[in-house]
PDB file of N, CA and C in Angstrom:
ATOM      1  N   UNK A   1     229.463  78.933  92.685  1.00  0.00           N
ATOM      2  CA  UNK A   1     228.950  77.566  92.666  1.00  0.00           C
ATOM      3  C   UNK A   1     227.877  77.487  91.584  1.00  0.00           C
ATOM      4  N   UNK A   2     228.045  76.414  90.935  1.00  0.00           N
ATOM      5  CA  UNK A   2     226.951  76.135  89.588  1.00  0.00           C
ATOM      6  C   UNK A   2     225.657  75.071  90.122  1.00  0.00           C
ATOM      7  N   UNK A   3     224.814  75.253  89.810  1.00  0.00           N
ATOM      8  CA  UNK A   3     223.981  74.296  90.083  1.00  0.00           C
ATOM      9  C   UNK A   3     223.266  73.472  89.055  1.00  0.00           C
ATOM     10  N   UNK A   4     223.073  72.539  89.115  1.00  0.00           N
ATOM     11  CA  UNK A   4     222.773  71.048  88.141  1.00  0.00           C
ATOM     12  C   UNK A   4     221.080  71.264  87.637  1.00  0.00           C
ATOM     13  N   UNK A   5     220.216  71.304  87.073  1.00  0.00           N
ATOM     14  CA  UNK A   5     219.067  71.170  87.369  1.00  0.00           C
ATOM     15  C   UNK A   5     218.799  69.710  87.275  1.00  0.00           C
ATOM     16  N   UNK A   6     218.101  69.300  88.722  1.00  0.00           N
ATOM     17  CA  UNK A   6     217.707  68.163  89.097  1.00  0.00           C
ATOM     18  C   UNK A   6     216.524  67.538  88.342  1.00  0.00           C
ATOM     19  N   UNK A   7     216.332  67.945  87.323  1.00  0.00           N
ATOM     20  CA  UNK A   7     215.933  66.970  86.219  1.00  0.00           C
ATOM     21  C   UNK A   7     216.934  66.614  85.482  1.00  0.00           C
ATOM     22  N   UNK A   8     217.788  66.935  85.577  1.00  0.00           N
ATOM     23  CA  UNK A   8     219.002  66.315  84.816  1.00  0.00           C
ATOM     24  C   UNK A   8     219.753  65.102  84.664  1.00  0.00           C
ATOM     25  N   UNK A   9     219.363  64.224  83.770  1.00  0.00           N
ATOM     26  CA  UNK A   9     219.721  63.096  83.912  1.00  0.00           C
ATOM     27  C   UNK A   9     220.967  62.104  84.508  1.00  0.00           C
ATOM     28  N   UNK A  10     220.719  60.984  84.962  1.00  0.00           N
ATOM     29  CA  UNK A  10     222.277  60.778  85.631  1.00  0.00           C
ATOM     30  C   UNK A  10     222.713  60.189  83.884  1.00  0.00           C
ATOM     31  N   UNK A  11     224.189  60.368  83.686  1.00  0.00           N
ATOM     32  CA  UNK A  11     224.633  59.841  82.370  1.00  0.00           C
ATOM     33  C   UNK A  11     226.166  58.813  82.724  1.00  0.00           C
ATOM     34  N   UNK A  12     226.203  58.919  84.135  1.00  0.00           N
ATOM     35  CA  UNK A  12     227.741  58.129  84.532  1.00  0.00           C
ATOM     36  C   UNK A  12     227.056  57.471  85.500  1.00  0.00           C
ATOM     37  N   UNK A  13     227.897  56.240  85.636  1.00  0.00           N
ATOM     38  CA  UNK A  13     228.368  54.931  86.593  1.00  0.00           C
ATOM     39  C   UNK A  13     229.290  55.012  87.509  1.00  0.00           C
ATOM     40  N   UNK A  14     228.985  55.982  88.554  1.00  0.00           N
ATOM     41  CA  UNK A  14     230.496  55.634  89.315  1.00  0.00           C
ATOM     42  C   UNK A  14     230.503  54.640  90.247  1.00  0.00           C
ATOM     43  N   UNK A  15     231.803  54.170  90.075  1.00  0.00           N
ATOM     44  CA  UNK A  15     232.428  52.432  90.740  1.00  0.00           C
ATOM     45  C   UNK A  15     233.427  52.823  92.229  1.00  0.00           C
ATOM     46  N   UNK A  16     232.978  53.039  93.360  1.00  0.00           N
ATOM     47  CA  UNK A  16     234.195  53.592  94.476  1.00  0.00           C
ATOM     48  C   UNK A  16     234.485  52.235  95.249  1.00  0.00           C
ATOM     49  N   UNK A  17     235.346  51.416  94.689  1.00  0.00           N
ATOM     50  CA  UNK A  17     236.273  50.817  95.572  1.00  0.00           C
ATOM     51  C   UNK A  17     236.762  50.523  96.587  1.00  0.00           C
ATOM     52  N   UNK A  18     236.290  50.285  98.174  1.00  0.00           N
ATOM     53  CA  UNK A  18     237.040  50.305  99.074  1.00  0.00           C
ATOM     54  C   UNK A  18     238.232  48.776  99.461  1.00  0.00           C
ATOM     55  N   UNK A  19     239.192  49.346  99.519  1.00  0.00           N
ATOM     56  CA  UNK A  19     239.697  47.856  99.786  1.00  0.00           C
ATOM     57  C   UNK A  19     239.892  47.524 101.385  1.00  0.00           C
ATOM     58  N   UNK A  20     239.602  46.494 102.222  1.00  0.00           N
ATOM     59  CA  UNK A  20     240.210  46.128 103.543  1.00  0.00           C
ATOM     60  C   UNK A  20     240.632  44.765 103.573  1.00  0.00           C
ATOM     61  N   UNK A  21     241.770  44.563 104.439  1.00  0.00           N
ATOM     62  CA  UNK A  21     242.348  43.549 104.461  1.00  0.00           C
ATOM     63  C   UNK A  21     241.225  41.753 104.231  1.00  0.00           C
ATOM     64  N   UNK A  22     241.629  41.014 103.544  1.00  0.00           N
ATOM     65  CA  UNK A  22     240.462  40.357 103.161  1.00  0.00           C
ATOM     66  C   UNK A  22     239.527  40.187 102.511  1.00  0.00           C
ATOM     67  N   UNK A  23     238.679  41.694 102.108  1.00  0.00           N
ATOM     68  CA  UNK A  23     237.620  41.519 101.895  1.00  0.00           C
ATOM     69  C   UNK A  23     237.684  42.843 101.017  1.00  0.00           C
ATOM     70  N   UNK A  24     236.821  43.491  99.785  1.00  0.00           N
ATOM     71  CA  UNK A  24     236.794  44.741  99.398  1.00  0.00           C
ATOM     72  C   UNK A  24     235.054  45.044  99.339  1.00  0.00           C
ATOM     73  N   UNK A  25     234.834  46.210  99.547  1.00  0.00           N
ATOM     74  CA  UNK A  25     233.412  46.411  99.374  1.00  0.00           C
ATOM     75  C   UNK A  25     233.303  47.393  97.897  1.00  0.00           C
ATOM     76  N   UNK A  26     232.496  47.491  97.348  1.00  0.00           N
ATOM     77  CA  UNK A  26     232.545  47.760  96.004  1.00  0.00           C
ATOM     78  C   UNK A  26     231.088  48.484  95.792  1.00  0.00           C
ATOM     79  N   UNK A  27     230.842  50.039  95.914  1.00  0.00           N
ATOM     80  CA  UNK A  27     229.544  50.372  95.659  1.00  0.00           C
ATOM     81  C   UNK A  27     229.493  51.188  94.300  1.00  0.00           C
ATOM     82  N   UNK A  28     227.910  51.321  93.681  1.00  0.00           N
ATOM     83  CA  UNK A  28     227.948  51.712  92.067  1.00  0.00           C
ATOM     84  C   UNK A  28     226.982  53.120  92.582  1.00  0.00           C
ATOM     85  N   UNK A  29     227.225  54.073  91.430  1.00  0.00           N
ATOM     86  CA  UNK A  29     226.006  55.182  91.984  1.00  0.00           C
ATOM     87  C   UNK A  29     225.553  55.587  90.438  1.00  0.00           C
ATOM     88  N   UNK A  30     224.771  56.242  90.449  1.00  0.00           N
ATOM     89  CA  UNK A  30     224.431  57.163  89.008  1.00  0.00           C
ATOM     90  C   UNK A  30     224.607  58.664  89.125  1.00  0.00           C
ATOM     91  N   UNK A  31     224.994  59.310  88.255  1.00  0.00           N
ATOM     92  CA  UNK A  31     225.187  61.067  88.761  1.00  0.00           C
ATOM     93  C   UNK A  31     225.371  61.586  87.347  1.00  0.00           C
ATOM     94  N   UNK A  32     225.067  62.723  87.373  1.00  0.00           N
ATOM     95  CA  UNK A  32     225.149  63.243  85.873  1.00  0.00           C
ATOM     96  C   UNK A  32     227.090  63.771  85.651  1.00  0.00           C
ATOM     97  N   UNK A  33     227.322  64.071  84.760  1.00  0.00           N
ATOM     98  CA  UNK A  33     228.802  63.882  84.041  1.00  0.00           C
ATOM     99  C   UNK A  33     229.748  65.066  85.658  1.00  0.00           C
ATOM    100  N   UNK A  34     229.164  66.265  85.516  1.00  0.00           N
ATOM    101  CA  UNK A  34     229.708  67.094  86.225  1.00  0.00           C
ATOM    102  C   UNK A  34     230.034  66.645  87.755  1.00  0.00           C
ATOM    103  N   UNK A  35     228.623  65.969  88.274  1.00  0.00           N
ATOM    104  CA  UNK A  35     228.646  65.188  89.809  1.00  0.00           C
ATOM    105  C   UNK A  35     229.874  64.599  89.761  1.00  0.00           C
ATOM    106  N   UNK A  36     229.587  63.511  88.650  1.00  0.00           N
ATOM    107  CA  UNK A  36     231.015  62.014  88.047  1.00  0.00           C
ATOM    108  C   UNK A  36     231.986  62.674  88.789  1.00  0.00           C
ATOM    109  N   UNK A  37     232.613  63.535  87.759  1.00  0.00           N
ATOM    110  CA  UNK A  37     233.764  64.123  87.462  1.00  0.00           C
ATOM    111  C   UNK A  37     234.231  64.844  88.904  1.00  0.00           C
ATOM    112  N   UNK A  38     233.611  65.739  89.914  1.00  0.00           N
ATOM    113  CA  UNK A  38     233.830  65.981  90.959  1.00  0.00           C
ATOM    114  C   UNK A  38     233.759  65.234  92.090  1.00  0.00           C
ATOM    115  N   UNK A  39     233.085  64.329  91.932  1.00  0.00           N
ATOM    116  CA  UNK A  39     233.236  63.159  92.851  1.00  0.00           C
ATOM    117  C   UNK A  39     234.807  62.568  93.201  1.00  0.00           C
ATOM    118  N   UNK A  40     234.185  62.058  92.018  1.00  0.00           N
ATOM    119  CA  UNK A  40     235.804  61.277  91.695  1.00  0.00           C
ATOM    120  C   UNK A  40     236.917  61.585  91.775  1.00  0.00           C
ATOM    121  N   UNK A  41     237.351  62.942  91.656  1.00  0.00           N
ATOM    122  CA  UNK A  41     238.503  63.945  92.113  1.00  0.00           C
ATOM    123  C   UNK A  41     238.533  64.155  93.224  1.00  0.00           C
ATOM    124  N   UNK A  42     237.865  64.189  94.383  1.00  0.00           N
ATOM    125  CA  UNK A  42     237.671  64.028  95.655  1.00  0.00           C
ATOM    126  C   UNK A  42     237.844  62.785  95.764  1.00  0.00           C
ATOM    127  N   UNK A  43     237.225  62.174  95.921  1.00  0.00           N
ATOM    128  CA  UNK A  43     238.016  60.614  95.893  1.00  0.00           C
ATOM    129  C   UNK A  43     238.855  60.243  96.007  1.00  0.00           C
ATOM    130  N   UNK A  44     239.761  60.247  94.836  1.00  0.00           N
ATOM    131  CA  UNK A  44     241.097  59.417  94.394  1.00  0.00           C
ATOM    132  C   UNK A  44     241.674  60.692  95.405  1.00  0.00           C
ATOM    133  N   UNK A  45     241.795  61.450  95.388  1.00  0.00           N
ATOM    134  CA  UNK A  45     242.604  62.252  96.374  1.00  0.00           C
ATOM    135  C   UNK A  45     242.682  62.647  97.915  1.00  0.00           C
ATOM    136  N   UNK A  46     241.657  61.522  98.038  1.00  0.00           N
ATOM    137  CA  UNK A  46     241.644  60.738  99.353  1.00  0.00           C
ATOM    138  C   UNK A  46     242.082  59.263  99.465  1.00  0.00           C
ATOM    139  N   UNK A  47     242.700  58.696  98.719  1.00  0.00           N
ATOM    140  CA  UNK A  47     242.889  57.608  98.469  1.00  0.00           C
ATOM    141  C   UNK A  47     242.073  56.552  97.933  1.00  0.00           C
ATOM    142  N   UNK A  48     240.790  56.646  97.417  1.00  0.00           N
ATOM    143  CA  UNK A  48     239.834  55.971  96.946  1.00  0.00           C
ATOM    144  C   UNK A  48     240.184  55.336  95.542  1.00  0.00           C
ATOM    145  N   UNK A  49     239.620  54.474  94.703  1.00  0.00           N
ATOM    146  CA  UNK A  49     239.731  53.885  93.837  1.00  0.00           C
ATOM    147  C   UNK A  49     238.478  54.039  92.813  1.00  0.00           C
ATOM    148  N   UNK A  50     238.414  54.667  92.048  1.00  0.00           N
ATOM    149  CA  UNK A  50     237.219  54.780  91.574  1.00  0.00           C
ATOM    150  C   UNK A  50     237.070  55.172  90.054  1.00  0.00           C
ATOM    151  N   UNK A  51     236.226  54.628  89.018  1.00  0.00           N
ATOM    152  CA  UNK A  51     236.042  54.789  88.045  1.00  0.00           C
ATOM    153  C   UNK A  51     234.835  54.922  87.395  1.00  0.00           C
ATOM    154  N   UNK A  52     234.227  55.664  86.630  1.00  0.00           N
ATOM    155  CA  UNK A  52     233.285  56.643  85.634  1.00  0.00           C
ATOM    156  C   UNK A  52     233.260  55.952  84.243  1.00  0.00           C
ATOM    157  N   UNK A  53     231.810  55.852  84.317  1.00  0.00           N
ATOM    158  CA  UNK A  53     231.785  55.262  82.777  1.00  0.00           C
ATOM    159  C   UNK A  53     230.391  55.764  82.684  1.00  0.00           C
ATOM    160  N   UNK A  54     229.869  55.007  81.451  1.00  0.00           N
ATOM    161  CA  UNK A  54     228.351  55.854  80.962  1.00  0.00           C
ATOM    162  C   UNK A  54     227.904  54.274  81.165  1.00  0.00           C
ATOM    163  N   UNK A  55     227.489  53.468  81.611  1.00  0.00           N
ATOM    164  CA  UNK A  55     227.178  52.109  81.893  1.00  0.00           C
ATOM    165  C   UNK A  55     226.246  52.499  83.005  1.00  0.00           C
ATOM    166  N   UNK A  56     225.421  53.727  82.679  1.00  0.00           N
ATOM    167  CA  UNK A  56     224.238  53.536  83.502  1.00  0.00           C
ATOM    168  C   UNK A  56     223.580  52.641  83.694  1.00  0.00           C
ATOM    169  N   UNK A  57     222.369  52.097  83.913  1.00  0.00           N
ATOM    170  CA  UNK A  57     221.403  51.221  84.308  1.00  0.00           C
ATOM    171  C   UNK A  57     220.380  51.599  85.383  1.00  0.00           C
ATOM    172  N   UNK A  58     218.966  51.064  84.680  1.00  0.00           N
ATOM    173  CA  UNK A  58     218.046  51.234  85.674  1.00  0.00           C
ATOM    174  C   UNK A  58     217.982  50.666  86.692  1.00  0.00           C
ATOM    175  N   UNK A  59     217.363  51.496  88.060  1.00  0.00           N
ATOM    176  CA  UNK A  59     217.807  50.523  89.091  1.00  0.00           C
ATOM    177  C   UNK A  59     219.459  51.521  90.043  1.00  0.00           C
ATOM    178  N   UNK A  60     219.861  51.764  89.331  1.00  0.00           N
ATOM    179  CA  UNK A  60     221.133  52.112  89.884  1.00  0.00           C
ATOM    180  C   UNK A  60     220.535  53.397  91.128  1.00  0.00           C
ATOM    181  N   UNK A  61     221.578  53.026  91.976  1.00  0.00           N
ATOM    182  CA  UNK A  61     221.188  54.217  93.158  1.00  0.00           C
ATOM    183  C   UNK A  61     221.863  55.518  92.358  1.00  0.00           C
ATOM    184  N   UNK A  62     221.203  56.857  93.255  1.00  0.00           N
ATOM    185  CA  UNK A  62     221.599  57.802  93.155  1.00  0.00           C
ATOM    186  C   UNK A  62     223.087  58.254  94.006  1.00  0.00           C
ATOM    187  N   UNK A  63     223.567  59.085  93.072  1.00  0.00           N
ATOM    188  CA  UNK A  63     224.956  59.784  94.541  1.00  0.00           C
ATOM    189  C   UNK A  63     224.631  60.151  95.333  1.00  0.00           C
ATOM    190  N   UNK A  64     224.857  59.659  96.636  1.00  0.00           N
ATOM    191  CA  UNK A  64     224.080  59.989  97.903  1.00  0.00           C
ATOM    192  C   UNK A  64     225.083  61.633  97.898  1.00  0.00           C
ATOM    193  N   UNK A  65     224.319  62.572  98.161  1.00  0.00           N
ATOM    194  CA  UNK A  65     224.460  63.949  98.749  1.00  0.00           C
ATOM    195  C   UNK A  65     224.971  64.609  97.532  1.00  0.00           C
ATOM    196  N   UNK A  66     224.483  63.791  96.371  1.00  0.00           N
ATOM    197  CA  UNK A  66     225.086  64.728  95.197  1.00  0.00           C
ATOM    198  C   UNK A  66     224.866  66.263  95.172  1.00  0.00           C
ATOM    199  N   UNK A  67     223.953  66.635  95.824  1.00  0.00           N
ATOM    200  CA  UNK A  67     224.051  68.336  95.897  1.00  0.00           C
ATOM    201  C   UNK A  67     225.579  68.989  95.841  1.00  0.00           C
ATOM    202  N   UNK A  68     226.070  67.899  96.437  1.00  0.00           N
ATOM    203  CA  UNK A  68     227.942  68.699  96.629  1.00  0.00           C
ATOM    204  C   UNK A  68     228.623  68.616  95.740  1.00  0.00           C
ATOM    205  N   UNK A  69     228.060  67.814  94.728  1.00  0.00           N
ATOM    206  CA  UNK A  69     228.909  67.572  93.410  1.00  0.00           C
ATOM    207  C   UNK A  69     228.424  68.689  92.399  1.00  0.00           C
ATOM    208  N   UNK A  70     227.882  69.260  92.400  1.00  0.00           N
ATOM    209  CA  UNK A  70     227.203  70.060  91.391  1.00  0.00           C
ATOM    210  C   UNK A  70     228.170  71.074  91.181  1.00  0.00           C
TER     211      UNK A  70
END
């Protein structure tokens, strides 16, 4: 297991998608490239919808429990 140093900037936008009948909920996070990238592969391979971009912004939440993405 590699670990991130947590000064490490977030540099991605991830977008996770949920859809339910009616209605979709739509949350944004910040995480640095490696978090992104493992996230998101977990994800979509749970059926999730989700997309990575560098469209950071201040303000943006963190990946909740990103420790696991590292």
């Amino acid at each position: 297991m590699s670990f991130v140093d947590v000064a490490e900037p977030a540099t991605r936008r991830i977008t996770v998608y949920f859809d339910s009948p009616g209605d979709g909920l739509v949350l944004e996070y910040a995480a640095t490239a490696a978090q992104a990238f493992r996230f998101a592969a977990a994800a979509v391979h749970s059926g999730l919808a989700v997309t990575v971009d560098s469209m950071v912004r201040p303000g943006l939440r963190p990946l909740p429990c990103r420790i696991l993405w590292c």
